[in-house]
C-alpha atoms as a PDB file:
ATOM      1  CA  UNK A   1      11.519   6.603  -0.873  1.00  0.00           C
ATOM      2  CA  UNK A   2      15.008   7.416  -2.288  1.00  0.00           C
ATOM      3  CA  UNK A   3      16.534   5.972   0.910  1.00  0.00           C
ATOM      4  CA  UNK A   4      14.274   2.444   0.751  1.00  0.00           C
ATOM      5  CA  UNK A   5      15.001   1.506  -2.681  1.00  0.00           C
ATOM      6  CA  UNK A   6      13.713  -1.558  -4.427  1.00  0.00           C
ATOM      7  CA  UNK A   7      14.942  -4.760  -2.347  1.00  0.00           C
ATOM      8  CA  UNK A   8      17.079  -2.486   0.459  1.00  0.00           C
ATOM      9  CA  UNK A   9      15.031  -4.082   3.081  1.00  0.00           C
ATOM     10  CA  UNK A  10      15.071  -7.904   1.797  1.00  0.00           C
ATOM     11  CA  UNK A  11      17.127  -9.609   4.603  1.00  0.00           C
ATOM     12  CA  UNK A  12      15.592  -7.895   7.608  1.00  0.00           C
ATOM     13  CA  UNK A  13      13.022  -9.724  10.326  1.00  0.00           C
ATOM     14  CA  UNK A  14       9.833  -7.976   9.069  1.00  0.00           C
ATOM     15  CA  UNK A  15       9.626  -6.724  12.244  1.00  0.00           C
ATOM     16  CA  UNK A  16      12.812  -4.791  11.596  1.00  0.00           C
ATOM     17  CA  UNK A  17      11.275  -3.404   8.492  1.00  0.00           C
ATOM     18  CA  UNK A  18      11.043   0.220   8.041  1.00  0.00           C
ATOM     19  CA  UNK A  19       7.763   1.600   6.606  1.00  0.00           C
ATOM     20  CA  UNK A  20       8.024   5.102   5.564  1.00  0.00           C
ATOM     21  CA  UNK A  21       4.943   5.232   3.347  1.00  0.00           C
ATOM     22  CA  UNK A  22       1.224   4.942   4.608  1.00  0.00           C
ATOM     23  CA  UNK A  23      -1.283   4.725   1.220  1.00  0.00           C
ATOM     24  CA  UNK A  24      -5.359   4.465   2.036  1.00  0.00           C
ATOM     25  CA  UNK A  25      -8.575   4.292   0.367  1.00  0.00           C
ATOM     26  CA  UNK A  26     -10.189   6.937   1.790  1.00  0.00           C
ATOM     27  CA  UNK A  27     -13.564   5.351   1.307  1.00  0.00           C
ATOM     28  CA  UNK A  28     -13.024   2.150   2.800  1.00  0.00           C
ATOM     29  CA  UNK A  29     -10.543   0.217   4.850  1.00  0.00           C
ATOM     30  CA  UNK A  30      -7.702  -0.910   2.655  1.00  0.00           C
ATOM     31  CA  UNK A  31      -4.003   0.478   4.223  1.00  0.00           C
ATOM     32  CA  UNK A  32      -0.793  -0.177   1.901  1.00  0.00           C
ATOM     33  CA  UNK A  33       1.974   0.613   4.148  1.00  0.00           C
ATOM     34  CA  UNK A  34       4.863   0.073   2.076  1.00  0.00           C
ATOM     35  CA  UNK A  35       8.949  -0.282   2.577  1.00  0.00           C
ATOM     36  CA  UNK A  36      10.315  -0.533  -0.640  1.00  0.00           C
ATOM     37  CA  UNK A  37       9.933   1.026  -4.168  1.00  0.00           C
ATOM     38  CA  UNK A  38      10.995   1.234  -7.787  1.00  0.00           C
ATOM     39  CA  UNK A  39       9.800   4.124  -9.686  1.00  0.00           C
ATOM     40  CA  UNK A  40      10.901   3.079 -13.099  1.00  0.00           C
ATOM     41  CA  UNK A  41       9.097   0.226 -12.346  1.00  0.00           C
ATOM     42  CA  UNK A  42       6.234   2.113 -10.402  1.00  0.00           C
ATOM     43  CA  UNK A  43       6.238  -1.459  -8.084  1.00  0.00           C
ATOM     44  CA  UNK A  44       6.146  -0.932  -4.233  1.00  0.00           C
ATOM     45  CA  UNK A  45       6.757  -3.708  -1.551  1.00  0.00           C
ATOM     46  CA  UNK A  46       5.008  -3.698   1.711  1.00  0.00           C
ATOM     47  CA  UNK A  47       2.297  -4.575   4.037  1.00  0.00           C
ATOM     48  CA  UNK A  48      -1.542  -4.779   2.855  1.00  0.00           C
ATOM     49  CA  UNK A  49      -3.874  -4.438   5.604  1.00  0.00           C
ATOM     50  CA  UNK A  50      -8.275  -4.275   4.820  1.00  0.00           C
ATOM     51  CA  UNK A  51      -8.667  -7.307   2.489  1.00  0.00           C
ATOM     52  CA  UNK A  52      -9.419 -10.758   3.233  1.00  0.00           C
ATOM     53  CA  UNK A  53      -6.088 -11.602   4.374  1.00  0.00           C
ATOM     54  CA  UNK A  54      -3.609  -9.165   5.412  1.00  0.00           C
ATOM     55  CA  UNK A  55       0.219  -9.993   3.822  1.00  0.00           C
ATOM     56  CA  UNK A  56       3.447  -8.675   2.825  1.00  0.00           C
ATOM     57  CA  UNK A  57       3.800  -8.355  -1.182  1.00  0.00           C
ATOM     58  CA  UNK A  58       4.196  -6.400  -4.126  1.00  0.00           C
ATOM     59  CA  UNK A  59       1.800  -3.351  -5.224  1.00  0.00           C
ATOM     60  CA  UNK A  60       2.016  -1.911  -8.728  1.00  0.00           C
ATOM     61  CA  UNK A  61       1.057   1.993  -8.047  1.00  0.00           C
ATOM     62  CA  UNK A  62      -0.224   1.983 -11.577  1.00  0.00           C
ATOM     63  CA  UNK A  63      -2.889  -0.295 -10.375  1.00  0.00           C
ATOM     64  CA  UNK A  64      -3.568   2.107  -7.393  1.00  0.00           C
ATOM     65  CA  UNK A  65      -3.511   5.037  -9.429  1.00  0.00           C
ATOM     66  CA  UNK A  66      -6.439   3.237 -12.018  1.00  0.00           C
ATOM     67  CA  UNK A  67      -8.653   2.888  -8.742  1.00  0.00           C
ATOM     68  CA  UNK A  68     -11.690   4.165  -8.633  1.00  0.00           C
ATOM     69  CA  UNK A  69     -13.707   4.518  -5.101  1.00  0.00           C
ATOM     70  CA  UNK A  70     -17.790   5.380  -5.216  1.00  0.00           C
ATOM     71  CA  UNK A  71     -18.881   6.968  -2.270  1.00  0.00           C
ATOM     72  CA  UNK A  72     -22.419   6.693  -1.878  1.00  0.00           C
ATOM     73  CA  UNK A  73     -24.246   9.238   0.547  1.00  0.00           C
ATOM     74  CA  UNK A  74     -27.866   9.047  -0.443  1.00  0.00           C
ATOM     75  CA  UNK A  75     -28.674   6.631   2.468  1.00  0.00           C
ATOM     76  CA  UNK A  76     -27.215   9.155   5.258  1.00  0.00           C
ATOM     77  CA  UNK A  77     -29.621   9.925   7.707  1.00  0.00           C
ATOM     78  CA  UNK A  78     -32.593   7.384   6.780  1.00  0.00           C
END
């Protein structure tokens, strides 16, 4: 991300927008697909796609890193 640093992409179209990281919960359907990033402020920028709405905003990757996913197989092949 050293080449899409914090606010680099701010006055583009967002369909201009470059998105050079893809980030997933691999048990569900959430996709953070972001353009921009601070690491001293661990703070990305980018598109959210898998909740109610899908948007452009901020994403703290200390919240992403405190996820936690359950993935619950007990009911596979009932």
């Amino acid at each position: 991300m050293n080449d899409y640093p914090w606010g680099s992409q701010a006055k583009r179209d967002s369909k201009d927008i470059v998105i050079p990281v893809k980030l997933f919960d691999n048990a569900g359907t959430v996709r953070w697909w972001l353009a921009e990033y601070d690491p001293k402020l661990k703070i990305g920028f980018g598109y959210v796609t898998g909740f109610f709405e899908d948007e452009w905003g901020d994403v703290s990757l200390e919240e992403l890193e405190g996820l936690e996913t359950v993935i619950n197989f007990g009911n596979i092949g009932s």
